[in-house]
C-alpha atoms as a PDB file:
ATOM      1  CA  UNK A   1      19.169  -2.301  -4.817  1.00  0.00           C
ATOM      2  CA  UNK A   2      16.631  -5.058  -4.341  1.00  0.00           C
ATOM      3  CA  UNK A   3      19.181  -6.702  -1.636  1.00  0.00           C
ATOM      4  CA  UNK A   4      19.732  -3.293   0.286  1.00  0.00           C
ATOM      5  CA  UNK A   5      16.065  -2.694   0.187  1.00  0.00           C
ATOM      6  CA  UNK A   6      15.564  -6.533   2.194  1.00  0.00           C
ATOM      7  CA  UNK A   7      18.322  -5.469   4.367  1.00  0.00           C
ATOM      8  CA  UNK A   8      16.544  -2.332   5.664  1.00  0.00           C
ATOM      9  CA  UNK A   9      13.261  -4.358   5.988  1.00  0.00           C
ATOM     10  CA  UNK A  10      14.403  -7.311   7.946  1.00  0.00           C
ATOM     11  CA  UNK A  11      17.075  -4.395   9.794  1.00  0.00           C
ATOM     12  CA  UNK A  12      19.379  -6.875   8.416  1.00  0.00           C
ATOM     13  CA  UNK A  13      17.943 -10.015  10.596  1.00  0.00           C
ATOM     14  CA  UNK A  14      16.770 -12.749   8.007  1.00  0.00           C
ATOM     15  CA  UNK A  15      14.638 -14.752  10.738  1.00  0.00           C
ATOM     16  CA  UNK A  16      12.618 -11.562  10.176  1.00  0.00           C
ATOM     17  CA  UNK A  17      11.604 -12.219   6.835  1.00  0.00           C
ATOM     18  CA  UNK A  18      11.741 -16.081   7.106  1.00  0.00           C
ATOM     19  CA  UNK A  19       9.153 -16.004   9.724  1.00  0.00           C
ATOM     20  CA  UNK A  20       7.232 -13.144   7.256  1.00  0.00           C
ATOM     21  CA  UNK A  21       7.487 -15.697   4.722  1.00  0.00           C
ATOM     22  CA  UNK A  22       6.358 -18.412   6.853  1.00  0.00           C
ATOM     23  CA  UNK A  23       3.449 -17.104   8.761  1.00  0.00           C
ATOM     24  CA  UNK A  24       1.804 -20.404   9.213  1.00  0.00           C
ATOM     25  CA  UNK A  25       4.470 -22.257  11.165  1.00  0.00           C
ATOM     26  CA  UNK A  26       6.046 -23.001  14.361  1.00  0.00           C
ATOM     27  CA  UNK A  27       9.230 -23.343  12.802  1.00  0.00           C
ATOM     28  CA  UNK A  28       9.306 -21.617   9.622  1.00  0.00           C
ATOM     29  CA  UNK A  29      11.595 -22.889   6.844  1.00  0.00           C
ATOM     30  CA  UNK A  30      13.748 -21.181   4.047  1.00  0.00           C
ATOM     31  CA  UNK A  31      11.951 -18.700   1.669  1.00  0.00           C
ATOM     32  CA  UNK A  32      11.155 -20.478  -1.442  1.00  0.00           C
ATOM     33  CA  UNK A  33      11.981 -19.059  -4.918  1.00  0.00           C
ATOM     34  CA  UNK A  34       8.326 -17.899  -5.127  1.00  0.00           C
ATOM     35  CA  UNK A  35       8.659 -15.979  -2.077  1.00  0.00           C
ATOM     36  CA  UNK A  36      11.768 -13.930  -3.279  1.00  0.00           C
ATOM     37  CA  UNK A  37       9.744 -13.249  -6.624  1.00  0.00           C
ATOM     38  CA  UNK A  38       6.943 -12.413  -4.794  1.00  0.00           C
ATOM     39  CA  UNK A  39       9.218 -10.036  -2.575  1.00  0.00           C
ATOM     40  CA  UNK A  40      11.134  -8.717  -6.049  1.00  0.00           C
ATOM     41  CA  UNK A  41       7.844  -8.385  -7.995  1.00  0.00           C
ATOM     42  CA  UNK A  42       6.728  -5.676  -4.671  1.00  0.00           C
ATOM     43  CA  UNK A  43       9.875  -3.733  -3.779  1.00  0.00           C
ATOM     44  CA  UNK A  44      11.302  -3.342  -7.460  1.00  0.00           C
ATOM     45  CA  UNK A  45       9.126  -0.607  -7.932  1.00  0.00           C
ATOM     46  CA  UNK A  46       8.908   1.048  -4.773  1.00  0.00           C
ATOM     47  CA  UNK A  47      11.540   3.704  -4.214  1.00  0.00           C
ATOM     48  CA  UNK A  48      14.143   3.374  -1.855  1.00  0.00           C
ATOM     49  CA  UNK A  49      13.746   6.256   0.525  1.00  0.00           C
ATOM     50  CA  UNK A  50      10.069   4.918   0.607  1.00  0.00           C
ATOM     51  CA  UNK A  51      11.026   1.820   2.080  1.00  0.00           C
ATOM     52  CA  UNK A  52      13.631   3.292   4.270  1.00  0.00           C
ATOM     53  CA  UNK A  53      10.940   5.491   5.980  1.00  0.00           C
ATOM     54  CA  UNK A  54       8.129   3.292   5.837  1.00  0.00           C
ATOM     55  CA  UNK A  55      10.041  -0.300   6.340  1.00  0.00           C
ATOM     56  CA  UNK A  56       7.370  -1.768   9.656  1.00  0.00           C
ATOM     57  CA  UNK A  57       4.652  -0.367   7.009  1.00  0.00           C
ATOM     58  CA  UNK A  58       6.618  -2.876   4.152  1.00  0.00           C
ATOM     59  CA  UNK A  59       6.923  -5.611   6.560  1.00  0.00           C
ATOM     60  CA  UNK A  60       3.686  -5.513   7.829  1.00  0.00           C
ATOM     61  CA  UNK A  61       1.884  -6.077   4.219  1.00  0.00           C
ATOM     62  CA  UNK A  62       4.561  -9.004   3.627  1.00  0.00           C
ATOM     63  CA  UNK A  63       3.243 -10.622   6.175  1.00  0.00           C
ATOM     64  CA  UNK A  64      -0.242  -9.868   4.577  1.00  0.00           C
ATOM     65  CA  UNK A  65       0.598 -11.249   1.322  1.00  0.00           C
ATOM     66  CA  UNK A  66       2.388 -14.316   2.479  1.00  0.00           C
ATOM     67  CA  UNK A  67      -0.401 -15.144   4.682  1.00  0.00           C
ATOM     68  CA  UNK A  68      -2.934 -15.155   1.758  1.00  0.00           C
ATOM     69  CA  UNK A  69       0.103 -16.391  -0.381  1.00  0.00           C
ATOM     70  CA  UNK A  70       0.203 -19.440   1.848  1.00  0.00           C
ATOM     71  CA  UNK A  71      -3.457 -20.018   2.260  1.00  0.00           C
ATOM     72  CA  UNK A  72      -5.112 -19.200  -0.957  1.00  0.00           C
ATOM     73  CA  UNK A  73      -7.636 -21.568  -2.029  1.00  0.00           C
ATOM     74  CA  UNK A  74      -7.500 -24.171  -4.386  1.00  0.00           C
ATOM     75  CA  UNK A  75      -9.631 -22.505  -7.658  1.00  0.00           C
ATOM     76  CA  UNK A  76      -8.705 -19.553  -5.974  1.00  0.00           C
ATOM     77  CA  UNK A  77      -8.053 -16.729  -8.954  1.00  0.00           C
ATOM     78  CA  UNK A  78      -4.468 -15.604  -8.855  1.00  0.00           C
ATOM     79  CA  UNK A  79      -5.147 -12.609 -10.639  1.00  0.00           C
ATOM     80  CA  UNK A  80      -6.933 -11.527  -7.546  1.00  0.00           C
ATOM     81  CA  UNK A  81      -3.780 -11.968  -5.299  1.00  0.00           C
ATOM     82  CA  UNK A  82      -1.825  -9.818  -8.318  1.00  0.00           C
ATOM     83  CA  UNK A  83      -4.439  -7.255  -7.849  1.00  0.00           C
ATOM     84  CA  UNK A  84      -4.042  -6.958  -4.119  1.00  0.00           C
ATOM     85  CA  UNK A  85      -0.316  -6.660  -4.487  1.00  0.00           C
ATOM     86  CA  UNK A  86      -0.592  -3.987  -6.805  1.00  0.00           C
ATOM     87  CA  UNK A  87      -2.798  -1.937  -4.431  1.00  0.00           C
ATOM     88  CA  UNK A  88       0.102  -2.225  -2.277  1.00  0.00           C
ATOM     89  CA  UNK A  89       2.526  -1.388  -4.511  1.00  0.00           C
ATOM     90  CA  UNK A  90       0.499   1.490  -5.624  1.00  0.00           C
ATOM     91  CA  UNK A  91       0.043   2.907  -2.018  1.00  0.00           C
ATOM     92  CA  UNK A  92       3.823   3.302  -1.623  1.00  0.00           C
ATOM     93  CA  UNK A  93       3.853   4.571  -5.565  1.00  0.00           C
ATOM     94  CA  UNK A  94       1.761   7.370  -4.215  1.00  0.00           C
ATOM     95  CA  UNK A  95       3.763   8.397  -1.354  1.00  0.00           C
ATOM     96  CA  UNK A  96       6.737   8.534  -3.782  1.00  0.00           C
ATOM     97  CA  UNK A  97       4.850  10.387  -6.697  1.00  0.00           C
ATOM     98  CA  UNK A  98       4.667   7.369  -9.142  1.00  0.00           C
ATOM     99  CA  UNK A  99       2.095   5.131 -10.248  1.00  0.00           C
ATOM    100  CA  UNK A 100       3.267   1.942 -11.887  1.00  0.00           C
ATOM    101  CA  UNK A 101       1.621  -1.741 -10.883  1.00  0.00           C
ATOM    102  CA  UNK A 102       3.026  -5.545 -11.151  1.00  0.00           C
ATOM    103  CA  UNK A 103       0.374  -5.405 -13.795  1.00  0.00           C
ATOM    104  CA  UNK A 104       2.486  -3.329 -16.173  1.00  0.00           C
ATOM    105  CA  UNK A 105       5.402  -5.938 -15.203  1.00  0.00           C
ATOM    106  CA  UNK A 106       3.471  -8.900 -16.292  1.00  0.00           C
END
């Protein structure tokens, strides 16, 4: 499911999401195993009709998260960038009925 879900996101282009992944360079690389857990950790629990009918929406906060992903701070609190995953996560829960955070997953 996770697969199909990336398919319908990146409308099955992968430069999509390697440029999502990548929004810092001119010629972005491979996504790293962090960025597919990053990717897992938000789509596993968001429905798949959701992302079907809200996939620019999905793609859109990738690119958020990969951006501060890429350019967090050093000291920087990760449990901060957990947090503002989860509000993602949760926004798409909503729109689907459930309610259930990366926190519960960690």
């Amino acid at each position: 499911m996770y697969v199909q879900k990336i398919k319908i996101i990146s409308a099955d282009n992968h430069e999509i999401l390697v440029k999502a992944v990548n929004p810092y360079q001119f010629e972005p690389k491979r996504a790293t195993k962090n960025d597919i857990y990053v990717m897992w950790l938000m789509l596993q629990k968001i429905d798949l009709h959701i992302v079907k009918t809200y996939k620019k929406e999905l793609l859109e906060d990738l690119k958020e998260i990969f951006k501060i992903m890429k350019n967090m701070p050093d000291g920087e609190d990760e449990k901060s960038f957990i947090d503002f995953i989860d509000k993602i996560i949760e926004k798409y829960q909503k729109l689907s009925g459930k309610n259930i955070g990366t926190n519960q997953l960690l």
